[in-house]
PDB file of N, CA and C in Angstrom:
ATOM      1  N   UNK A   1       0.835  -1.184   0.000  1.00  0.00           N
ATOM      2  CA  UNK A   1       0.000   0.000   0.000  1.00  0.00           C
ATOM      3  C   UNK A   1       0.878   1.244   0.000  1.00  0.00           C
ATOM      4  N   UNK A   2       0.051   2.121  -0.797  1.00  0.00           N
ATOM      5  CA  UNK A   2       1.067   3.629  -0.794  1.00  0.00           C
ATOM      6  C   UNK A   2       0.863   4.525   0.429  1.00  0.00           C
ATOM      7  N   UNK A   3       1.088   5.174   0.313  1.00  0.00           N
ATOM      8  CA  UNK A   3       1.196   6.426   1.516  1.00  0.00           C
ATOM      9  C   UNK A   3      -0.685   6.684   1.724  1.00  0.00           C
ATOM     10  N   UNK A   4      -1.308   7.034   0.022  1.00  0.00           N
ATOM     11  CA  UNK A   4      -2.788   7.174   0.144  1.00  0.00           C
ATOM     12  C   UNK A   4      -3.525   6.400   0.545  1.00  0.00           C
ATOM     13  N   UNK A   5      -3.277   4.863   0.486  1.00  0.00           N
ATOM     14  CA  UNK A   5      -4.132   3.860   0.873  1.00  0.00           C
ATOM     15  C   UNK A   5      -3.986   3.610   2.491  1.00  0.00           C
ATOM     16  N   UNK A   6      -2.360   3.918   3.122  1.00  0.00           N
ATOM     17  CA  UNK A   6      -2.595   3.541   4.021  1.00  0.00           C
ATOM     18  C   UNK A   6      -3.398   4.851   5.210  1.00  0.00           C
ATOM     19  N   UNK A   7      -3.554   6.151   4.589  1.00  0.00           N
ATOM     20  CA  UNK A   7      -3.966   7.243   5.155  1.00  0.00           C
ATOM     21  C   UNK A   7      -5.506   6.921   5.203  1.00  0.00           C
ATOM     22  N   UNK A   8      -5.540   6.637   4.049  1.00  0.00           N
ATOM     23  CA  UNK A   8      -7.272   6.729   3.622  1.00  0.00           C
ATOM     24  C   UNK A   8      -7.892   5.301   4.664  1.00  0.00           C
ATOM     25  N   UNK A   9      -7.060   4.275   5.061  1.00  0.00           N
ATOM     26  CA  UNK A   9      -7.118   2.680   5.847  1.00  0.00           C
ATOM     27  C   UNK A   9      -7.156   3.551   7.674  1.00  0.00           C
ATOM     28  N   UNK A  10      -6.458   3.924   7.687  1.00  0.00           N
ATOM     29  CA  UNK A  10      -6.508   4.932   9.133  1.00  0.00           C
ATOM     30  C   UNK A  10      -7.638   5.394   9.208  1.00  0.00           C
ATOM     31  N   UNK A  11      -7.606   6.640   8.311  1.00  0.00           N
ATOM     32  CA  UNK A  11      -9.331   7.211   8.791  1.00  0.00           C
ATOM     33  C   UNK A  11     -10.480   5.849   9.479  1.00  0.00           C
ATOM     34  N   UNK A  12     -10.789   5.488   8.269  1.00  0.00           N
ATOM     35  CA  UNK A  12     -11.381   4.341   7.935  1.00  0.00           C
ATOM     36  C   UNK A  12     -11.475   3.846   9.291  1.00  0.00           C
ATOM     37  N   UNK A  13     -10.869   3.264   9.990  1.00  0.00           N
ATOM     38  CA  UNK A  13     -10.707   2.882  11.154  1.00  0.00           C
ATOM     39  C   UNK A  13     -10.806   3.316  12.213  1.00  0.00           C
ATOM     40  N   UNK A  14     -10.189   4.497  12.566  1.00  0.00           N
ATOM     41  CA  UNK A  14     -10.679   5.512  13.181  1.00  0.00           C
ATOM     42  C   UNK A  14     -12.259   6.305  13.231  1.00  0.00           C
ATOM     43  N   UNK A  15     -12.440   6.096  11.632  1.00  0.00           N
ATOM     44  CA  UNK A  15     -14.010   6.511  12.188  1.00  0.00           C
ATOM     45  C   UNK A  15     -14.987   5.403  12.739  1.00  0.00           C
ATOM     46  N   UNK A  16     -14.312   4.108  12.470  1.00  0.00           N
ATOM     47  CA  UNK A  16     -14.753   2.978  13.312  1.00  0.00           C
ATOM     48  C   UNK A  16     -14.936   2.822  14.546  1.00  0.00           C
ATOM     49  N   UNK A  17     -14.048   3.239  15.178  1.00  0.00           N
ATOM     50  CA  UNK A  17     -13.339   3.121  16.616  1.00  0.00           C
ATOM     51  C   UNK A  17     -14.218   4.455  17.103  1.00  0.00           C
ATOM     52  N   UNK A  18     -14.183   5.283  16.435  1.00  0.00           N
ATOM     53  CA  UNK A  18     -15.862   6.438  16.799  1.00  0.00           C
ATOM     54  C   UNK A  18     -16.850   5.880  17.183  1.00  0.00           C
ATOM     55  N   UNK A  19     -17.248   5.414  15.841  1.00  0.00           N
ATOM     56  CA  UNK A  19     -18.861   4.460  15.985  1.00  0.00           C
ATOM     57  C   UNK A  19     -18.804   3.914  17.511  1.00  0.00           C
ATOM     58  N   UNK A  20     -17.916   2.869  17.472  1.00  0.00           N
ATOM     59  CA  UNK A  20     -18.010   1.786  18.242  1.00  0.00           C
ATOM     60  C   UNK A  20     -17.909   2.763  19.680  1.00  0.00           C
ATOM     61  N   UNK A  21     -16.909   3.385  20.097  1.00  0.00           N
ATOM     62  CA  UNK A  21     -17.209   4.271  21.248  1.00  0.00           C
ATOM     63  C   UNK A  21     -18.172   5.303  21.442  1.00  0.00           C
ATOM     64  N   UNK A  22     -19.107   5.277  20.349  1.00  0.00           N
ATOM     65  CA  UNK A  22     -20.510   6.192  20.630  1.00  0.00           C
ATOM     66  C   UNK A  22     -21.555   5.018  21.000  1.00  0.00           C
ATOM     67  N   UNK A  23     -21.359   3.630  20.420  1.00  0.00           N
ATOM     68  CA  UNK A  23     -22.388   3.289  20.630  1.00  0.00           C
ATOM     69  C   UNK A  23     -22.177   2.307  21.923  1.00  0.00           C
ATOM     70  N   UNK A  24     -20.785   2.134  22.795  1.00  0.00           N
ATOM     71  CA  UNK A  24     -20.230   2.128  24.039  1.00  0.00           C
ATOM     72  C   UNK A  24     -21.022   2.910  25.037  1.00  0.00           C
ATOM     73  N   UNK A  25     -20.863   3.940  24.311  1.00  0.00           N
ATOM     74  CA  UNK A  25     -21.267   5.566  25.619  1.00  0.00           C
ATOM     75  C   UNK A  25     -22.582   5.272  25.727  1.00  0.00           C
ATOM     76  N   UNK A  26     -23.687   5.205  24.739  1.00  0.00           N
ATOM     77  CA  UNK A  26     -24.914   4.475  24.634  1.00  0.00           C
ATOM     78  C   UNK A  26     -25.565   3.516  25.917  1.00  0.00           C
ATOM     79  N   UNK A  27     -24.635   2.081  25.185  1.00  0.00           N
ATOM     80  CA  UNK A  27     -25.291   1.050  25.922  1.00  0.00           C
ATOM     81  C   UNK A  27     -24.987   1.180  27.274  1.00  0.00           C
ATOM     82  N   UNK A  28     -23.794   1.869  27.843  1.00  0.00           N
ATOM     83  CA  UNK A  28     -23.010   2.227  29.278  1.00  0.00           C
ATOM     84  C   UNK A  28     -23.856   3.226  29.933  1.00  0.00           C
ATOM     85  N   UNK A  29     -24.719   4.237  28.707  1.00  0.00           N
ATOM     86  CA  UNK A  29     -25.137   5.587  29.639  1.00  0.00           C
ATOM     87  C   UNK A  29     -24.279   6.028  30.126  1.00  0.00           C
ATOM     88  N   UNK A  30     -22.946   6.150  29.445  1.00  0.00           N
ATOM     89  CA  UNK A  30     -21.958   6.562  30.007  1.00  0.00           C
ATOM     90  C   UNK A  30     -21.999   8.388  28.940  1.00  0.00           C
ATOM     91  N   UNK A  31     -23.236   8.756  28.192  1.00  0.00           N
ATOM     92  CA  UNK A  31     -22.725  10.059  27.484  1.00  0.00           C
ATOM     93  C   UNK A  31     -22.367  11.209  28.063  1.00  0.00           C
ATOM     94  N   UNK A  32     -22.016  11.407  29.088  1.00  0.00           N
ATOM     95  CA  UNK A  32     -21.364  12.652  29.919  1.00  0.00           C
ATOM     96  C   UNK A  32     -20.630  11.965  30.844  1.00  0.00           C
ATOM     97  N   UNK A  33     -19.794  11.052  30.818  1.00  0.00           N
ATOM     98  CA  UNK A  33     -18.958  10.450  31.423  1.00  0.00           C
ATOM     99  C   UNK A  33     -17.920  11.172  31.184  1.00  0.00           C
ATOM    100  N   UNK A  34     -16.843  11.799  31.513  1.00  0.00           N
ATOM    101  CA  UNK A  34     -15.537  12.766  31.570  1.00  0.00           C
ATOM    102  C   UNK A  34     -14.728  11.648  30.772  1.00  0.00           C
ATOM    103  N   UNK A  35     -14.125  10.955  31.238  1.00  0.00           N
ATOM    104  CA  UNK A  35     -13.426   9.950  30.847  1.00  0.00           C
ATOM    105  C   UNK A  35     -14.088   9.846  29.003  1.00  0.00           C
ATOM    106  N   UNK A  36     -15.085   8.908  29.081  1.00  0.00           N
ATOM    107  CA  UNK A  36     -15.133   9.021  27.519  1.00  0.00           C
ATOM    108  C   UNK A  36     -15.406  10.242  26.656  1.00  0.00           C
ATOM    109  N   UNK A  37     -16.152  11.361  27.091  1.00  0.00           N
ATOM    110  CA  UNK A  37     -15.797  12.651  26.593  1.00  0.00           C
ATOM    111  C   UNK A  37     -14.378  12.671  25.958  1.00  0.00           C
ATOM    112  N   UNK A  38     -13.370  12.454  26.891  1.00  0.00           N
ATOM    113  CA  UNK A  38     -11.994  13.165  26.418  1.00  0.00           C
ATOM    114  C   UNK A  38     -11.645  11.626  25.348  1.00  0.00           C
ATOM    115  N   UNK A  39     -11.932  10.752  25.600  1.00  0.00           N
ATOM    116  CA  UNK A  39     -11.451   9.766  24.498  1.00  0.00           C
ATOM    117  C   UNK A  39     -12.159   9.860  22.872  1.00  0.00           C
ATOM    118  N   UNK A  40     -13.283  10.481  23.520  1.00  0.00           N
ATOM    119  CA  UNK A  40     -14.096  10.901  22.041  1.00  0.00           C
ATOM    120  C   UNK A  40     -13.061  11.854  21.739  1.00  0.00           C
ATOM    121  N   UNK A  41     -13.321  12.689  22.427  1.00  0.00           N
ATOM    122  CA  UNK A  41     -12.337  14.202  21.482  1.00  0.00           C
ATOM    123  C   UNK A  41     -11.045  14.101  20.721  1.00  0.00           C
ATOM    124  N   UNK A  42     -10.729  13.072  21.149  1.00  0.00           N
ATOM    125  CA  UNK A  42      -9.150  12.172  21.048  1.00  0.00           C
ATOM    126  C   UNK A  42      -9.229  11.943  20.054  1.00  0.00           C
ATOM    127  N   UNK A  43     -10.064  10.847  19.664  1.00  0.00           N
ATOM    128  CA  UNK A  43     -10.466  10.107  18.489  1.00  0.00           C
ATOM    129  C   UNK A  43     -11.134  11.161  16.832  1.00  0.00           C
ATOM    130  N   UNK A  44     -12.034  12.108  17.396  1.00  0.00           N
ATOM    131  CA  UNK A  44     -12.302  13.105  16.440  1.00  0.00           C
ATOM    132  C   UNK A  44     -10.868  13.930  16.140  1.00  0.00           C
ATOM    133  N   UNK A  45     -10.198  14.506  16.914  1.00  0.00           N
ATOM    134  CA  UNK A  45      -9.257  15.122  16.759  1.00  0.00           C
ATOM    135  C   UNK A  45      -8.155  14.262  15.749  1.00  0.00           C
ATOM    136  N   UNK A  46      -7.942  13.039  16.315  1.00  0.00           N
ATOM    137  CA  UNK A  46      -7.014  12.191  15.300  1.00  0.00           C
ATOM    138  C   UNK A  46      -7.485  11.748  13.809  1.00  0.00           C
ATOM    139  N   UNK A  47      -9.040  11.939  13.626  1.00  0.00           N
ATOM    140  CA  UNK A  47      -9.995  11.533  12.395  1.00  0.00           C
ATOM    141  C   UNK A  47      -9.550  12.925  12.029  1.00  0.00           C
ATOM    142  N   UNK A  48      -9.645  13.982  12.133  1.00  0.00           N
ATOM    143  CA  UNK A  48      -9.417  15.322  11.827  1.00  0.00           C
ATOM    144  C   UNK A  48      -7.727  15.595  11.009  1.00  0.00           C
ATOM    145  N   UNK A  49      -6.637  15.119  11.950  1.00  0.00           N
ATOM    146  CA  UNK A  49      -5.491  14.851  11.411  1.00  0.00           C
ATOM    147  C   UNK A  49      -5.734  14.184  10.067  1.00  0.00           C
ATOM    148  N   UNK A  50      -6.014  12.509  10.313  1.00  0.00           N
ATOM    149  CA  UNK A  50      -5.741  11.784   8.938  1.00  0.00           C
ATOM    150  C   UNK A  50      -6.497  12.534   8.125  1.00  0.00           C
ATOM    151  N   UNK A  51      -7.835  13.298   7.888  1.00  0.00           N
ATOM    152  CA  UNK A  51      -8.412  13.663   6.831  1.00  0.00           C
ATOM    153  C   UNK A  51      -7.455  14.770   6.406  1.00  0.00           C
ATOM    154  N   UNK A  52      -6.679  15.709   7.340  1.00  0.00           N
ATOM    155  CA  UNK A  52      -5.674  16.796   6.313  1.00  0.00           C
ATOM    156  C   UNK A  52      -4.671  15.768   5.811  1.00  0.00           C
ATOM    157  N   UNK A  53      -4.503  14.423   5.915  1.00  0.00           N
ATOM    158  CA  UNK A  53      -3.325  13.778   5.633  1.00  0.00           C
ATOM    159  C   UNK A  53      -3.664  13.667   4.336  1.00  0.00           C
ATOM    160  N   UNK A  54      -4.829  13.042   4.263  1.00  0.00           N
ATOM    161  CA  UNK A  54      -5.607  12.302   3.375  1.00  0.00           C
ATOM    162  C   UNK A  54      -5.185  13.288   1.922  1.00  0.00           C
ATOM    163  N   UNK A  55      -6.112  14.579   2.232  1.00  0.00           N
ATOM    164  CA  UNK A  55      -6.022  15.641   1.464  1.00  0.00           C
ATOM    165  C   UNK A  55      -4.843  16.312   1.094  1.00  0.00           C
ATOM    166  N   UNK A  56      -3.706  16.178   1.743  1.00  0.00           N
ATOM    167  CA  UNK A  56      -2.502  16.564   1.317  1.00  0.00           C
ATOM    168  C   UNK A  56      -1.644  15.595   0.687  1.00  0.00           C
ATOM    169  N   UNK A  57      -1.869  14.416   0.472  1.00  0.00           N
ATOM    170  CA  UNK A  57      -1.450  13.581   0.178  1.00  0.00           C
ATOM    171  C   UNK A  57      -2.125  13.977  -1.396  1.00  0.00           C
ATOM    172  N   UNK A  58      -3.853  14.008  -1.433  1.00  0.00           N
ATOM    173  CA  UNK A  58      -4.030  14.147  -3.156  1.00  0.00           C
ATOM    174  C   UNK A  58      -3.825  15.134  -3.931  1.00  0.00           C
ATOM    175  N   UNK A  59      -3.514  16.440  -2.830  1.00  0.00           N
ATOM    176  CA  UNK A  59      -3.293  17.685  -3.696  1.00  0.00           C
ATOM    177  C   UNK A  59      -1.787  17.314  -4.026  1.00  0.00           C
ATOM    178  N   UNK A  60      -0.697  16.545  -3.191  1.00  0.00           N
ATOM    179  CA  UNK A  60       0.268  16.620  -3.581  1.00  0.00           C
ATOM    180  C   UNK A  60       0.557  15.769  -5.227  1.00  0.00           C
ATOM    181  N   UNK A  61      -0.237  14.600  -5.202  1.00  0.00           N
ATOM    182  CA  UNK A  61       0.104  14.218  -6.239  1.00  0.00           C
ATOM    183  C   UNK A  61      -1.084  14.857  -7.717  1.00  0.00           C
ATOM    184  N   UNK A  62      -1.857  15.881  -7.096  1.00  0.00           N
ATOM    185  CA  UNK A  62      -2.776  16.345  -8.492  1.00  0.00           C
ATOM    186  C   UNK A  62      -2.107  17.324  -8.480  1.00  0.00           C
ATOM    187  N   UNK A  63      -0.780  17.832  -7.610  1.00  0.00           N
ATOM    188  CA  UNK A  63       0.009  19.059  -8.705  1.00  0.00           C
ATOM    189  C   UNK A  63       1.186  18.193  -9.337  1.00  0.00           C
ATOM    190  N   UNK A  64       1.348  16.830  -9.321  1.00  0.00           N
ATOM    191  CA  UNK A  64       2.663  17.109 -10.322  1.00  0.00           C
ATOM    192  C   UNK A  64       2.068  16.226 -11.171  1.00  0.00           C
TER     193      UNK A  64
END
């Protein structure tokens, strides 16, 4: 895998690992739990990274 596949395989996963800890917070009634609050934010914040990865990765190769 190239640099794009394995960026675009991250997200991917990461927005998995979202799901699955929203629907955690759910069945726990844990949605204002401090603790998973900050692991959510964690997780959005790192989905946030790979997507500028993502995107810098295709502008880099749609300029040359």
């Amino acid at each position: 895998m190239d640099n794009l596949d394995n960026a675009k395989h991250d997200h991917q996963k990461n927005k998995s690992d979202i799901v699955n800890l929203v629907k955690q917070m759910i069945a726990l009634d844990k949605w204002g739990d401090v603790e998973y609050k900050k692991e959510l934010q964690d997780l959005v914040r790192k989905d946030e990274d790979l997507v500028k990865e993502v995107t810098r990765i295709i502008r880099e190769r749609n300029d040359t």
